[in-house]
N, C-alpha and C. Protein backbone atom coordinates (compact mmCIF):
# COMPACT_ATOMS: atom_id res chain seq x y z
N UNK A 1 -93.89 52.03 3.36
CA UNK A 1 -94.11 51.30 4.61
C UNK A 1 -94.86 49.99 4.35
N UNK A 2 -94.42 49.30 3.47
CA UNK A 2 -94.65 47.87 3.17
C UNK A 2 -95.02 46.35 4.64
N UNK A 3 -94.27 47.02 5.60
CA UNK A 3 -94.16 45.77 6.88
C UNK A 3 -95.74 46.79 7.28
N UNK A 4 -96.46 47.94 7.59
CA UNK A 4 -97.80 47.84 7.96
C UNK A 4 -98.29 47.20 6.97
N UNK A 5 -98.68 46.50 5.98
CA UNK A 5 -99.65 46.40 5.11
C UNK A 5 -99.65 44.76 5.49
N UNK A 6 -97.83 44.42 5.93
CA UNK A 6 -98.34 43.23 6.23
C UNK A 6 -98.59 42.60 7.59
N UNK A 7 -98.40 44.22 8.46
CA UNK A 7 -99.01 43.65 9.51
C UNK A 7 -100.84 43.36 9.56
N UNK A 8 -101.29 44.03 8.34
CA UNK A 8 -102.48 44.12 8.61
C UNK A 8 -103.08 42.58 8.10
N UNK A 9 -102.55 42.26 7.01
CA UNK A 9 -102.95 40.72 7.05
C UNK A 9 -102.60 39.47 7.68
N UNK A 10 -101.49 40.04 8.69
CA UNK A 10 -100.83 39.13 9.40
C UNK A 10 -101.97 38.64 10.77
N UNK A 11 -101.63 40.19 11.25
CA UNK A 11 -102.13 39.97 12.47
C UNK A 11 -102.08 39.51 13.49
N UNK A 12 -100.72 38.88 13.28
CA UNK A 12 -100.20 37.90 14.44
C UNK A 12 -98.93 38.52 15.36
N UNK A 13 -98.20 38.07 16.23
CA UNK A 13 -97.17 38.61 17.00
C UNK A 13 -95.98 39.43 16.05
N UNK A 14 -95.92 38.35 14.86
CA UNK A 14 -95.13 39.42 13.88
C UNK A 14 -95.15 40.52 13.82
N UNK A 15 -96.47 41.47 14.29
CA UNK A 15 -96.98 42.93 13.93
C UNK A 15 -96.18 43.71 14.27
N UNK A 16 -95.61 43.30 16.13
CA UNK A 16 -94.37 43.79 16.60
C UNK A 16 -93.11 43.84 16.31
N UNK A 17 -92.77 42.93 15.83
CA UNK A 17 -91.54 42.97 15.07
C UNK A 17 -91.66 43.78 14.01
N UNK A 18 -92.69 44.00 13.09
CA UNK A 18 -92.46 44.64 12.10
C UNK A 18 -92.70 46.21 12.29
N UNK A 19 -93.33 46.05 13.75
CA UNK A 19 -92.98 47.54 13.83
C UNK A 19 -91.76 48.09 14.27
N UNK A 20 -91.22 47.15 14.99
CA UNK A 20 -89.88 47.59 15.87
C UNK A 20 -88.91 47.86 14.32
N UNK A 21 -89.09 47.26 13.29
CA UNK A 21 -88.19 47.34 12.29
C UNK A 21 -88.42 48.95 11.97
N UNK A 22 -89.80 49.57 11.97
CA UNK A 22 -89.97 50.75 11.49
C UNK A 22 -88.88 51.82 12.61
């Protein structure tokens, strides 16, 4: 699960997208 790790340095609106990918 690589897209949390970069939601965590992201932190930005991306977070959602990268969860919707999960």
């Amino acid at each position: 699960m690589p897209t949390v790790t970069v939601v965590d340095w992201t932190g930005s609106p991306l977070s959602l997208i990268s969860i919707s990918s999960l």
